[in-house]
PDB file of N, CA and C in Angstrom:
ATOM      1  N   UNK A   1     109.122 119.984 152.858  1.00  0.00           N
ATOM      2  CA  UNK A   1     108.016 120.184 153.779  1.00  0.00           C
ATOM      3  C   UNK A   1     106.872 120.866 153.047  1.00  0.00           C
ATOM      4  N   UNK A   2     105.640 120.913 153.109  1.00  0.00           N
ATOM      5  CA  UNK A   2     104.788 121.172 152.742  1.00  0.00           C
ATOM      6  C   UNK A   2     103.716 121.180 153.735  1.00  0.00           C
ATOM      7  N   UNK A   3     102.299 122.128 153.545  1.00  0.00           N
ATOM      8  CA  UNK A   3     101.106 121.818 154.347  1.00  0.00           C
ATOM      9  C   UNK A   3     100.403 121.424 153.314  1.00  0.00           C
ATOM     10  N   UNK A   4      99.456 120.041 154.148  1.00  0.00           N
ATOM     11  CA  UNK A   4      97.897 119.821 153.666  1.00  0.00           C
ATOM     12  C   UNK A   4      97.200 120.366 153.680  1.00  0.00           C
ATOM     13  N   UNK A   5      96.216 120.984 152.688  1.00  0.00           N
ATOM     14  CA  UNK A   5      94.723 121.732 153.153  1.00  0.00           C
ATOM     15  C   UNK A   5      93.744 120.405 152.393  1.00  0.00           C
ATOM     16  N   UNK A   6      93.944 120.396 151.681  1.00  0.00           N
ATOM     17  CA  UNK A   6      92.733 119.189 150.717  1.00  0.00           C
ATOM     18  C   UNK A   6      93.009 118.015 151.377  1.00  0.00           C
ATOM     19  N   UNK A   7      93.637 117.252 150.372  1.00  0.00           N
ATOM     20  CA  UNK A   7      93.850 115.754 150.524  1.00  0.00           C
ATOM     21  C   UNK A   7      94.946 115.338 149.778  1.00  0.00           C
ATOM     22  N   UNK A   8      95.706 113.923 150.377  1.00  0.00           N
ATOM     23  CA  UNK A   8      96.963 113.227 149.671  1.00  0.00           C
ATOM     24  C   UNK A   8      96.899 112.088 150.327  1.00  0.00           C
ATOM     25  N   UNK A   9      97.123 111.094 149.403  1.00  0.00           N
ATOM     26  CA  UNK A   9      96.812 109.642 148.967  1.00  0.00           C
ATOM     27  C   UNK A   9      97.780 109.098 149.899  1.00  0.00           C
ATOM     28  N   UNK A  10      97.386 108.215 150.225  1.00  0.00           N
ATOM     29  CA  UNK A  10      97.988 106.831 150.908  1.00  0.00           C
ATOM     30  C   UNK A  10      99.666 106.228 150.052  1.00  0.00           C
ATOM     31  N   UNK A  11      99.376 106.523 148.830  1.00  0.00           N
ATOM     32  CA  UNK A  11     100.456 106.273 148.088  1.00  0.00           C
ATOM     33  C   UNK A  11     101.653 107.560 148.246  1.00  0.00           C
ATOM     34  N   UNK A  12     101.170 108.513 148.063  1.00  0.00           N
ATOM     35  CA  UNK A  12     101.862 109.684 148.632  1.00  0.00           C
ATOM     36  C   UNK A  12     102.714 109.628 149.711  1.00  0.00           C
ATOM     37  N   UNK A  13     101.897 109.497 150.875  1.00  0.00           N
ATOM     38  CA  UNK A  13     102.711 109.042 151.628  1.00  0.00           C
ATOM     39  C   UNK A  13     103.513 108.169 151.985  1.00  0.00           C
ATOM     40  N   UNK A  14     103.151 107.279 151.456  1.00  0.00           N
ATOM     41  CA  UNK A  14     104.294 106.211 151.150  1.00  0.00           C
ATOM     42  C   UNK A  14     105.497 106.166 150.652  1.00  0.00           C
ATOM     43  N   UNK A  15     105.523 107.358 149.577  1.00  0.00           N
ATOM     44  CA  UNK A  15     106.754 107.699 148.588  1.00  0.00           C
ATOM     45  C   UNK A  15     107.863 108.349 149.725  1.00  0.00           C
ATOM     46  N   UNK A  16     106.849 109.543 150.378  1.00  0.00           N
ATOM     47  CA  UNK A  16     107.678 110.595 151.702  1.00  0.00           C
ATOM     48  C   UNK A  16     108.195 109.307 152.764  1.00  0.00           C
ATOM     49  N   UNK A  17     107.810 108.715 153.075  1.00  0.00           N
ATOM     50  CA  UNK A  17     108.212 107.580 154.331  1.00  0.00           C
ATOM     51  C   UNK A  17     109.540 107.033 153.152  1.00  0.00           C
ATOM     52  N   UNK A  18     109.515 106.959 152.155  1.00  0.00           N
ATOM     53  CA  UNK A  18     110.886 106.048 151.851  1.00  0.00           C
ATOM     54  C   UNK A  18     111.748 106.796 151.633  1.00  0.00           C
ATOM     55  N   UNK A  19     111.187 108.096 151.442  1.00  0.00           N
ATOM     56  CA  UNK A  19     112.667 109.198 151.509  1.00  0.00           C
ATOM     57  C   UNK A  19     113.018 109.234 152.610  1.00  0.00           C
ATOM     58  N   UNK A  20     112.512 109.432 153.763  1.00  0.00           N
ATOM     59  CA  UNK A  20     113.110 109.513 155.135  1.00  0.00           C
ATOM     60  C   UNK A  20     113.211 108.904 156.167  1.00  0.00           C
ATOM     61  N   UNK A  21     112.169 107.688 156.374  1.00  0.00           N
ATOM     62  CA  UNK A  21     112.371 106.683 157.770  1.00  0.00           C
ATOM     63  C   UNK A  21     111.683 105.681 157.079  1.00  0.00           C
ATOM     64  N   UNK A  22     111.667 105.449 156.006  1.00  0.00           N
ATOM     65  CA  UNK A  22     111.262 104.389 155.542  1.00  0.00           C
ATOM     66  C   UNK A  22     109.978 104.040 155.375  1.00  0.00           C
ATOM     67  N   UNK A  23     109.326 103.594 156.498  1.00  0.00           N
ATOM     68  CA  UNK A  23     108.033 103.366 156.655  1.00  0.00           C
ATOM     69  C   UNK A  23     107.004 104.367 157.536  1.00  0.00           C
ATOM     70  N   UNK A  24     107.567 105.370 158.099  1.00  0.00           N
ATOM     71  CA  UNK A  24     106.777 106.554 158.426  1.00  0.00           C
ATOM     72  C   UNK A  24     107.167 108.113 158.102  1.00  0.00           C
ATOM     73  N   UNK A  25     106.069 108.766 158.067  1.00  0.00           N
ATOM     74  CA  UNK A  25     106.227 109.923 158.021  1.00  0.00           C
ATOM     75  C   UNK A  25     105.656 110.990 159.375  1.00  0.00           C
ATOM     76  N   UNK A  26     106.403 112.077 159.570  1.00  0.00           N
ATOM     77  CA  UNK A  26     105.939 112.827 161.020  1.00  0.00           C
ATOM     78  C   UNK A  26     105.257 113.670 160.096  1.00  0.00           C
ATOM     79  N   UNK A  27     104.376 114.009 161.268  1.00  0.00           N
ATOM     80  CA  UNK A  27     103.394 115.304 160.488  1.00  0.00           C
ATOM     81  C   UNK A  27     103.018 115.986 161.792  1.00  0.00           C
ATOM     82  N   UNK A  28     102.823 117.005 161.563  1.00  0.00           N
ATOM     83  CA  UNK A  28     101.958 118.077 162.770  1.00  0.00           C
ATOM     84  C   UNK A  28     100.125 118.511 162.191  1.00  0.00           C
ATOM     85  N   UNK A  29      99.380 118.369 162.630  1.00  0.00           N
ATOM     86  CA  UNK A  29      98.150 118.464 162.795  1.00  0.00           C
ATOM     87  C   UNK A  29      98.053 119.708 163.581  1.00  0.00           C
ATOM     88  N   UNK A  30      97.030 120.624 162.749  1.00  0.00           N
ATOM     89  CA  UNK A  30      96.810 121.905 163.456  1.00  0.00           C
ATOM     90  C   UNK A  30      95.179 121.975 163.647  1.00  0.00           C
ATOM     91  N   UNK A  31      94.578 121.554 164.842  1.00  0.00           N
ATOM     92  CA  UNK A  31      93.120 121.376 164.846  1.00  0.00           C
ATOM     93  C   UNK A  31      92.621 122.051 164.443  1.00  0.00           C
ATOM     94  N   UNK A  32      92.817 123.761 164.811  1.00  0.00           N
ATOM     95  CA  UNK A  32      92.025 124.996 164.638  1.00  0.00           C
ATOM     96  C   UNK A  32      92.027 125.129 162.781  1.00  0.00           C
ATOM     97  N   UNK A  33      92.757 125.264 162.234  1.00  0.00           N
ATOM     98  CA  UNK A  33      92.828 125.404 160.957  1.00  0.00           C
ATOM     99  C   UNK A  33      92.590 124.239 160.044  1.00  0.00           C
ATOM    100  N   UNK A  34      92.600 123.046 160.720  1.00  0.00           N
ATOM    101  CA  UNK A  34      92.065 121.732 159.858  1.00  0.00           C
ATOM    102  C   UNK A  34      93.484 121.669 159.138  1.00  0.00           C
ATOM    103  N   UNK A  35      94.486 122.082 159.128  1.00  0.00           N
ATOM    104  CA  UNK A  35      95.345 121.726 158.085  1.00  0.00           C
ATOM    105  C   UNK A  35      97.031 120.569 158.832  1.00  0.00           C
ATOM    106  N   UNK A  36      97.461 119.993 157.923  1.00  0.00           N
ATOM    107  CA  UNK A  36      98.663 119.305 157.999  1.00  0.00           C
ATOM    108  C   UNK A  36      99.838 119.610 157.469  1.00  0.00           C
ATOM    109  N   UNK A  37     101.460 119.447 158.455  1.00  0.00           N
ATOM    110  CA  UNK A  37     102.256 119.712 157.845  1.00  0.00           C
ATOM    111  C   UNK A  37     103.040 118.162 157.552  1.00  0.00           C
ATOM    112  N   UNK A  38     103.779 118.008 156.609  1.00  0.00           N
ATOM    113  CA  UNK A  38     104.213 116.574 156.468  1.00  0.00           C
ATOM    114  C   UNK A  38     105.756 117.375 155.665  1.00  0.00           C
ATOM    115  N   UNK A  39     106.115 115.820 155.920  1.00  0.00           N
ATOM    116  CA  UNK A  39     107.410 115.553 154.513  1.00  0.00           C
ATOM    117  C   UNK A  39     108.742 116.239 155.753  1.00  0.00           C
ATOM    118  N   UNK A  40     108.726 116.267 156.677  1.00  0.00           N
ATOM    119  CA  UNK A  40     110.373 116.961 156.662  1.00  0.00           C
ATOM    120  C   UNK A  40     110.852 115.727 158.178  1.00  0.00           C
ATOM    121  N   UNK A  41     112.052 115.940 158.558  1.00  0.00           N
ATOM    122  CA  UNK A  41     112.526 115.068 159.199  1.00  0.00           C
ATOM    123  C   UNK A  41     112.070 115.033 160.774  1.00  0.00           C
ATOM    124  N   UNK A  42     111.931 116.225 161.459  1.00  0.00           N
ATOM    125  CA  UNK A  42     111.515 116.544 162.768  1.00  0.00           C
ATOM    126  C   UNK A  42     110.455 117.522 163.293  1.00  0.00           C
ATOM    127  N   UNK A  43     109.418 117.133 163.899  1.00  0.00           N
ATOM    128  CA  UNK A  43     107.825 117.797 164.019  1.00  0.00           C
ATOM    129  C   UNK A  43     108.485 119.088 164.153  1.00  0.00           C
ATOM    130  N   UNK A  44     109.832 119.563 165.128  1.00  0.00           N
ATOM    131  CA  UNK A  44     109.601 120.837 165.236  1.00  0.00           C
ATOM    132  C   UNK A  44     109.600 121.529 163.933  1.00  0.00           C
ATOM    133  N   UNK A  45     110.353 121.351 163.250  1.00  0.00           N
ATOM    134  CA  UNK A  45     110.652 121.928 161.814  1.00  0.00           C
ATOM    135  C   UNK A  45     109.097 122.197 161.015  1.00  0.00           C
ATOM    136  N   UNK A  46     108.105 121.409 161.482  1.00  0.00           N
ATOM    137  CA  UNK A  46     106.561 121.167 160.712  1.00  0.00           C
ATOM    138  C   UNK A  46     105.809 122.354 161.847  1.00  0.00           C
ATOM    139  N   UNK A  47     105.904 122.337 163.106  1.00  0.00           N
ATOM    140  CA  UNK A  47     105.531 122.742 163.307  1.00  0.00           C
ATOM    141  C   UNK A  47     105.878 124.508 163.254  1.00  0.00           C
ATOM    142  N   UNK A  48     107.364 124.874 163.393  1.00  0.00           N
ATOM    143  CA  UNK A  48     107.613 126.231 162.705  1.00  0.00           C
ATOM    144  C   UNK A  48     107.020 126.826 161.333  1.00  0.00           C
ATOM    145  N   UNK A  49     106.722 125.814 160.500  1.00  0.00           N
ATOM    146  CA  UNK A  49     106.724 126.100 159.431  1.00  0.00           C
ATOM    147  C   UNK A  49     104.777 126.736 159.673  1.00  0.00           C
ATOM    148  N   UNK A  50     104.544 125.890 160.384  1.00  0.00           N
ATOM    149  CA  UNK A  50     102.572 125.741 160.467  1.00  0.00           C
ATOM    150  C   UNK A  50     102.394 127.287 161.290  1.00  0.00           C
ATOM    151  N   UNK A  51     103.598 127.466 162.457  1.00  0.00           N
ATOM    152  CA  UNK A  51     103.430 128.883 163.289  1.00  0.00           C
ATOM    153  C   UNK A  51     103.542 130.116 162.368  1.00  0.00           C
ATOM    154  N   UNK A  52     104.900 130.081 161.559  1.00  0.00           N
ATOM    155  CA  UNK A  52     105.081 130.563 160.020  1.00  0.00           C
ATOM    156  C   UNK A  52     103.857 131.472 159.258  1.00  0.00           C
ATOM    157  N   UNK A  53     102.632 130.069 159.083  1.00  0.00           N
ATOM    158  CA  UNK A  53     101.692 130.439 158.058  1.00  0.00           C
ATOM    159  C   UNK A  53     100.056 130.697 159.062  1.00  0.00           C
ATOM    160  N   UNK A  54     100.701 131.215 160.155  1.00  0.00           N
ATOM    161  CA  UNK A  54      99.577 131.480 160.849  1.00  0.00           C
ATOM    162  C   UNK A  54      99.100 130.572 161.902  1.00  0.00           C
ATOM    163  N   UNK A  55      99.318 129.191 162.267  1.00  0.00           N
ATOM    164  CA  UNK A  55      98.809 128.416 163.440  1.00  0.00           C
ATOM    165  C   UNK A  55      99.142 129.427 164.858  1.00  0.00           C
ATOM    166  N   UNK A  56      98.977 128.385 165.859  1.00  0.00           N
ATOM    167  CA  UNK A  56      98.990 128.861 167.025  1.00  0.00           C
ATOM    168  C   UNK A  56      99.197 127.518 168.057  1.00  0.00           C
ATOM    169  N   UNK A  57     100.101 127.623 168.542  1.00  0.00           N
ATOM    170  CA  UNK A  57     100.804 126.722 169.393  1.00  0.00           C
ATOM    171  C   UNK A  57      99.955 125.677 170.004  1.00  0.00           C
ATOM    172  N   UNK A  58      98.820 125.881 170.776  1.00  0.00           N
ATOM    173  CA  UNK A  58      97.789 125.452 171.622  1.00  0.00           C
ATOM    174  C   UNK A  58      97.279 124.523 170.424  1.00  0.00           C
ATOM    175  N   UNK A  59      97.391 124.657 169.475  1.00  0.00           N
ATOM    176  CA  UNK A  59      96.037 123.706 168.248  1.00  0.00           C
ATOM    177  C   UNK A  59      97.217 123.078 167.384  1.00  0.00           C
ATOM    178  N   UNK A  60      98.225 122.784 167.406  1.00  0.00           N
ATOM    179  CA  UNK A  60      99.608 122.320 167.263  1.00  0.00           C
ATOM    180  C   UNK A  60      99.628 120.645 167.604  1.00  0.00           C
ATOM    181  N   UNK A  61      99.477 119.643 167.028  1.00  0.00           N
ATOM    182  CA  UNK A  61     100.110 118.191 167.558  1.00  0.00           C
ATOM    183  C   UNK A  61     101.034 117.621 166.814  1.00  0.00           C
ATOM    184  N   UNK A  62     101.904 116.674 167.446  1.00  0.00           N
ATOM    185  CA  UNK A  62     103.026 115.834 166.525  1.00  0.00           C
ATOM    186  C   UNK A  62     102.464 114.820 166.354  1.00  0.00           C
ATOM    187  N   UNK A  63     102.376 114.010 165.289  1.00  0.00           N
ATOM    188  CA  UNK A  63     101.738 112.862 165.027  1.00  0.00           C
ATOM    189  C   UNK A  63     102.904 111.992 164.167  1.00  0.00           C
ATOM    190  N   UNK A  64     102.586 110.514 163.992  1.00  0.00           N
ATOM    191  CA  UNK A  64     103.794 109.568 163.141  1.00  0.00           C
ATOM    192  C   UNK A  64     102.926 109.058 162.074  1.00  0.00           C
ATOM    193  N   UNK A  65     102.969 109.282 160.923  1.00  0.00           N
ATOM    194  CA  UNK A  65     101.546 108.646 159.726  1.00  0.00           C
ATOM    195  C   UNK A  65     102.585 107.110 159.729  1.00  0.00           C
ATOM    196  N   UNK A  66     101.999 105.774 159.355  1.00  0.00           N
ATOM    197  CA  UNK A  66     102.459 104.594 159.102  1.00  0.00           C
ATOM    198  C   UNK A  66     101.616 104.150 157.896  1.00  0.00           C
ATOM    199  N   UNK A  67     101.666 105.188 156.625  1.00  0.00           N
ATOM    200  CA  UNK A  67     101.190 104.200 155.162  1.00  0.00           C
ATOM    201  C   UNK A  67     100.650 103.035 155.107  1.00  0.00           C
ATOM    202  N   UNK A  68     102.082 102.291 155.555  1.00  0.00           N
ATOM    203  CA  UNK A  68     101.386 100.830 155.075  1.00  0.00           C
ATOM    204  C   UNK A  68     100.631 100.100 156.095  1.00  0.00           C
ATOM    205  N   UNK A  69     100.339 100.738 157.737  1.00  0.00           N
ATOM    206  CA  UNK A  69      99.953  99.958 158.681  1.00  0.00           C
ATOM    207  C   UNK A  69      98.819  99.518 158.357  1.00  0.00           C
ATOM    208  N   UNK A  70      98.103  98.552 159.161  1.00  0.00           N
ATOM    209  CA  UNK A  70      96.870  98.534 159.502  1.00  0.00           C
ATOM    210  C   UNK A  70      96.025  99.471 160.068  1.00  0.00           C
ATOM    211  N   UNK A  71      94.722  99.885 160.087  1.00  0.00           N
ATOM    212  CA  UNK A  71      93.500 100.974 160.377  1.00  0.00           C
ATOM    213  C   UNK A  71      94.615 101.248 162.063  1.00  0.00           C
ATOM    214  N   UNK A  72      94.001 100.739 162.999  1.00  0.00           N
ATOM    215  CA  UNK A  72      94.686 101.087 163.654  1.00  0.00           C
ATOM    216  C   UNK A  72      95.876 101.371 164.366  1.00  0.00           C
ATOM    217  N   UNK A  73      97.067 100.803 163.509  1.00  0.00           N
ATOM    218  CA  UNK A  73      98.257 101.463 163.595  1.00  0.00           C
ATOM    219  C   UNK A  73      98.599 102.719 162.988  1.00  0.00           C
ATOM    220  N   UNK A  74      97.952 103.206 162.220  1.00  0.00           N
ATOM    221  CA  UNK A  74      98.627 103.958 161.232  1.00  0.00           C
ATOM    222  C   UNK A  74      98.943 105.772 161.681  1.00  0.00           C
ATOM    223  N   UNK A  75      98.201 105.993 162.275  1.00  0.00           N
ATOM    224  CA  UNK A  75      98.940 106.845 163.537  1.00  0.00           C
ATOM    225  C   UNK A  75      99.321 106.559 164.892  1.00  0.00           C
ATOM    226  N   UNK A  76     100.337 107.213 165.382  1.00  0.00           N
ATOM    227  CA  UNK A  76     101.485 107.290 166.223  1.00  0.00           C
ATOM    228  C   UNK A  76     101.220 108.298 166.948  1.00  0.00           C
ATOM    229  N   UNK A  77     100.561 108.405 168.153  1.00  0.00           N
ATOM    230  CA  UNK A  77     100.516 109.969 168.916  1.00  0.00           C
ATOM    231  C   UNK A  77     101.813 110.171 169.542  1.00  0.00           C
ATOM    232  N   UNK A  78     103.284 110.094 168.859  1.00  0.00           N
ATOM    233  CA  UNK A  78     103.931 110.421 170.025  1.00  0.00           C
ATOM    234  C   UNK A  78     105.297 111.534 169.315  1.00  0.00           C
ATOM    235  N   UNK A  79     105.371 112.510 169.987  1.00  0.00           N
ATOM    236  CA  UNK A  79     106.251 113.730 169.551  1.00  0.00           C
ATOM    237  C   UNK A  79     106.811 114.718 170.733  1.00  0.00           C
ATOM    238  N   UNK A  80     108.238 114.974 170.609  1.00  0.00           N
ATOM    239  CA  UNK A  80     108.571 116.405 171.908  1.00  0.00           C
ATOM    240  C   UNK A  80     107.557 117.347 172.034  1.00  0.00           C
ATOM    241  N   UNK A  81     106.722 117.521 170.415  1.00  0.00           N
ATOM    242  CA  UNK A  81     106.239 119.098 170.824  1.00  0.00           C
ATOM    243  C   UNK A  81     105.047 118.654 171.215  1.00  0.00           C
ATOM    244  N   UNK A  82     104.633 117.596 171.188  1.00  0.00           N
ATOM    245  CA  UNK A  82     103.084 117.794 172.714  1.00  0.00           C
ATOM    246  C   UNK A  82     103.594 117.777 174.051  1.00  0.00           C
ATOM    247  N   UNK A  83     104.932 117.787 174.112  1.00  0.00           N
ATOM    248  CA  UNK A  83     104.837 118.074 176.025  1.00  0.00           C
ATOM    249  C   UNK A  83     104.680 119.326 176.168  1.00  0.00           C
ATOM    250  N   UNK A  84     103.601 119.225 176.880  1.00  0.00           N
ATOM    251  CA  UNK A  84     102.982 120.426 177.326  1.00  0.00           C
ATOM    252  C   UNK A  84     101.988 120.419 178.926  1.00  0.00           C
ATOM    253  N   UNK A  85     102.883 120.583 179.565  1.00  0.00           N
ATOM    254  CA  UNK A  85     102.309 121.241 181.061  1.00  0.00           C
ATOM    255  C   UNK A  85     101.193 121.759 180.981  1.00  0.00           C
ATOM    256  N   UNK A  86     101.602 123.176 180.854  1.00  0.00           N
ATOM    257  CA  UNK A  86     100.747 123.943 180.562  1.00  0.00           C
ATOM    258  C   UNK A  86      99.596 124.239 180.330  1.00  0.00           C
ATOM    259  N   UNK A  87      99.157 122.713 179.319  1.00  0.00           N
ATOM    260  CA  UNK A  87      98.265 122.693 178.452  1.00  0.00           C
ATOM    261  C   UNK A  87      97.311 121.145 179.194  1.00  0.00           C
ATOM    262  N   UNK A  88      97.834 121.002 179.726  1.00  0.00           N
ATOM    263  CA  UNK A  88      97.642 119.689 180.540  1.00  0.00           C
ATOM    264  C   UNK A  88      98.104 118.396 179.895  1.00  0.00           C
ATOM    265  N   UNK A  89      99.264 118.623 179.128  1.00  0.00           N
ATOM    266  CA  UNK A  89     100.026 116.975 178.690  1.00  0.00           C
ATOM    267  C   UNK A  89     100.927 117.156 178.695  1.00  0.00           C
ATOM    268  N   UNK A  90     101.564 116.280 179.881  1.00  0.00           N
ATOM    269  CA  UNK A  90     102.552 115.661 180.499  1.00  0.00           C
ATOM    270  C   UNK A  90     103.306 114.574 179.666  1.00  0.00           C
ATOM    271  N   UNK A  91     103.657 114.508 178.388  1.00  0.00           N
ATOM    272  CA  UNK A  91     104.085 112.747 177.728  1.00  0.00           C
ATOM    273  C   UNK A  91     103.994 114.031 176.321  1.00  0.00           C
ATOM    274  N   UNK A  92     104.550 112.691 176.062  1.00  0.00           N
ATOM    275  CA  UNK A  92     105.179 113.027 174.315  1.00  0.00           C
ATOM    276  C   UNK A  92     103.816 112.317 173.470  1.00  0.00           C
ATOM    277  N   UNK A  93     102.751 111.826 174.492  1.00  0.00           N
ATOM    278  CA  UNK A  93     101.959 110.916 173.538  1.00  0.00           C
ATOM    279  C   UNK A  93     100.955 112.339 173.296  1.00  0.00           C
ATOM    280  N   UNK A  94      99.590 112.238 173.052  1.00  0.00           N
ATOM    281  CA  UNK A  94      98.419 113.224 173.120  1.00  0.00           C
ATOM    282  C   UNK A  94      97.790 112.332 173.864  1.00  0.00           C
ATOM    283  N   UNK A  95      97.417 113.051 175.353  1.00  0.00           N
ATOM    284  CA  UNK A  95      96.913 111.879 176.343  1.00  0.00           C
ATOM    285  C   UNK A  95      95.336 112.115 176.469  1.00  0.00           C
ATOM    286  N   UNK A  96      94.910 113.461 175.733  1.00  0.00           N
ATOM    287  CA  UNK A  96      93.309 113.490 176.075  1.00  0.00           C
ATOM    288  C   UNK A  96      92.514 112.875 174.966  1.00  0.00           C
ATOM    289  N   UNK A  97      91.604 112.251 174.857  1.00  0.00           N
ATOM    290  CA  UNK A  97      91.241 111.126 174.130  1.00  0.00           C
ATOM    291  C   UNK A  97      89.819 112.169 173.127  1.00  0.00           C
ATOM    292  N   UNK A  98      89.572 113.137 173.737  1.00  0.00           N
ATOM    293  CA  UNK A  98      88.836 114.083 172.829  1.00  0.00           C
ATOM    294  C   UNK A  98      89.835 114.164 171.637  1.00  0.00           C
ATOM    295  N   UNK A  99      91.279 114.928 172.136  1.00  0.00           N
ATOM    296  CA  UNK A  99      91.906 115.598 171.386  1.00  0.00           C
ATOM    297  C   UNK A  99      92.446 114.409 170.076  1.00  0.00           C
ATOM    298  N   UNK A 100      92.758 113.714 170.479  1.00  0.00           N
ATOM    299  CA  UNK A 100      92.935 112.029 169.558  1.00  0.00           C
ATOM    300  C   UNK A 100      91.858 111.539 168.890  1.00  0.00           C
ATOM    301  N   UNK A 101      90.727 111.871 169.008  1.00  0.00           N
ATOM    302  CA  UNK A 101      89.984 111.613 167.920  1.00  0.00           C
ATOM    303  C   UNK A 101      89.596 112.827 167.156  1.00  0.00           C
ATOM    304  N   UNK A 102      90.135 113.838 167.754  1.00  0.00           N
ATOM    305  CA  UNK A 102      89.362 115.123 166.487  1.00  0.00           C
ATOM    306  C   UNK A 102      90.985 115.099 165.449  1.00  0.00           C
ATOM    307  N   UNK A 103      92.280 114.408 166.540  1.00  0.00           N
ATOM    308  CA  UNK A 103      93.214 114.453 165.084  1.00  0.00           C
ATOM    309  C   UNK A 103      92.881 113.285 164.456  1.00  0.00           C
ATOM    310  N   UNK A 104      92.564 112.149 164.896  1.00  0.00           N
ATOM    311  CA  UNK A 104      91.666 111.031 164.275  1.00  0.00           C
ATOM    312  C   UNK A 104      91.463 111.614 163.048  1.00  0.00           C
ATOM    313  N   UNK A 105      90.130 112.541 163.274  1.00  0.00           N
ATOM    314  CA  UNK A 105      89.129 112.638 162.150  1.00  0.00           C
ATOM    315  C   UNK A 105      89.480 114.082 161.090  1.00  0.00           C
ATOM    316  N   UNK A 106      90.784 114.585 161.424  1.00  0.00           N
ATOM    317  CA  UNK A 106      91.404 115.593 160.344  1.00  0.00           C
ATOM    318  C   UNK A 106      91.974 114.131 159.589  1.00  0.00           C
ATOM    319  N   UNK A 107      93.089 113.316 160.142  1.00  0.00           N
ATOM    320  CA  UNK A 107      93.446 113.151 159.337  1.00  0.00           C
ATOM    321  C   UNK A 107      93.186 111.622 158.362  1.00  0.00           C
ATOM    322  N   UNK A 108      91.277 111.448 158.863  1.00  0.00           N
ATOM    323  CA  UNK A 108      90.798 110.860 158.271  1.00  0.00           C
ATOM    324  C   UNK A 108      90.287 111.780 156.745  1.00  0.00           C
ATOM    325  N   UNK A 109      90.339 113.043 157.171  1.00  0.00           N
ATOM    326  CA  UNK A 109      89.596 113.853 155.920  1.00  0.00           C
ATOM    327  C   UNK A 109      90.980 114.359 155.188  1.00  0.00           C
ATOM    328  N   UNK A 110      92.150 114.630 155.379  1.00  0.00           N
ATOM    329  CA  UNK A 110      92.736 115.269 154.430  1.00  0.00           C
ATOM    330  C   UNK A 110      93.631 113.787 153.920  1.00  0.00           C
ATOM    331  N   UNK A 111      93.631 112.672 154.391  1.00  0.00           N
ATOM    332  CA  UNK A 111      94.751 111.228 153.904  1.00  0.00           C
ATOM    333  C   UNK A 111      93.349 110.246 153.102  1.00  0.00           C
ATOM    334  N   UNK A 112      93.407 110.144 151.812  1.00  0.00           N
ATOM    335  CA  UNK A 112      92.826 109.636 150.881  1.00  0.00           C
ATOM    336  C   UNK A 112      93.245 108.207 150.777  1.00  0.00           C
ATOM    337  N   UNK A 113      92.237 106.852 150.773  1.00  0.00           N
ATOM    338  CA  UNK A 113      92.684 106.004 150.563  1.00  0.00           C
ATOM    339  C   UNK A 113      92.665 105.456 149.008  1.00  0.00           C
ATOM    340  N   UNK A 114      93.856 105.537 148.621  1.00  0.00           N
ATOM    341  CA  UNK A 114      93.970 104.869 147.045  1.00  0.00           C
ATOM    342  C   UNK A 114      94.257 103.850 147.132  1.00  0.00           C
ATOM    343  N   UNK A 115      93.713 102.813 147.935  1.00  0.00           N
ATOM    344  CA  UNK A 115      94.211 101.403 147.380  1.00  0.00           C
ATOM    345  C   UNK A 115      95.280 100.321 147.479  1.00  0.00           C
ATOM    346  N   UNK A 116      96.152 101.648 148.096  1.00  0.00           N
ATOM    347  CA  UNK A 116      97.478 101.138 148.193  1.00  0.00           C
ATOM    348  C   UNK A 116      97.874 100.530 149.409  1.00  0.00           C
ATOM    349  N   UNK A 117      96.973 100.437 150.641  1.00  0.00           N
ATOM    350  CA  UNK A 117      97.454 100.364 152.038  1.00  0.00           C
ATOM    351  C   UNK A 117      97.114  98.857 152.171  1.00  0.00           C
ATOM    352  N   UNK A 118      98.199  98.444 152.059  1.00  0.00           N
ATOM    353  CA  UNK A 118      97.968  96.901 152.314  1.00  0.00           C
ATOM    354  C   UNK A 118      98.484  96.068 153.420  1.00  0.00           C
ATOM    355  N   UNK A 119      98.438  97.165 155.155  1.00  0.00           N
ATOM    356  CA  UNK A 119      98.422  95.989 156.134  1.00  0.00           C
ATOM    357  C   UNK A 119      99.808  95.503 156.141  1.00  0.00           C
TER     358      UNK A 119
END
């Protein structure tokens, strides 16, 4: 497990998806801090690790990266740790469409395209 702060390649991730589900990798997205956790088998585990180094529950999402998908497959909004009442989401997906494009656009800035994503 590891966090993102910079950036990691399309190929990168690709390597982590064949260690563990093949063709995807889970990651947790922490809005407030801009940063990503990747590489381990289950969001909660990403997301302890992100509470760990300072996040905060509320700015917390589970996301599914898909390497090799196409533009718009290649994230997956769906994880246990967005059910959240509380917070107003009801579903394992991220149902507010603000909140889906600001993880959109983290993890348009920290996932680098090298070339490798071929659809």
């Amino acid at each position: 497990m590891k966090i993102i702060e910079t950036k990691i390649t399309l190929s990168e991730l690709d390597e982590m998806a064949k260690r563990t589900f093949g063709d995807m990798v889970k990651a947790v997205v922490d809005l407030d801090r801009e940063v990503m956790a990747l590489d381990a088998e289950l969001h909660a585990d990403e997301e302890a690790l992100l509470l760990e180094n300072g996040s905060k529950q509320e700015h917390l999402w589970g996301i599914n990266l898909y390497p090799k998908a196409l533009e718009k497959k290649f994230i997956e909004f769906d994880s246990m740790i967005n059910l959240r009442p509380w917070q107003g989401n009801r579903s394992r997906s991220v149902e507010d469409k603000k909140l889906r494009d600001k993880i959109i656009t983290l993890v348009d800035k920290l996932v680098e395209n090298d070339s490798s994503k071929t659809g």
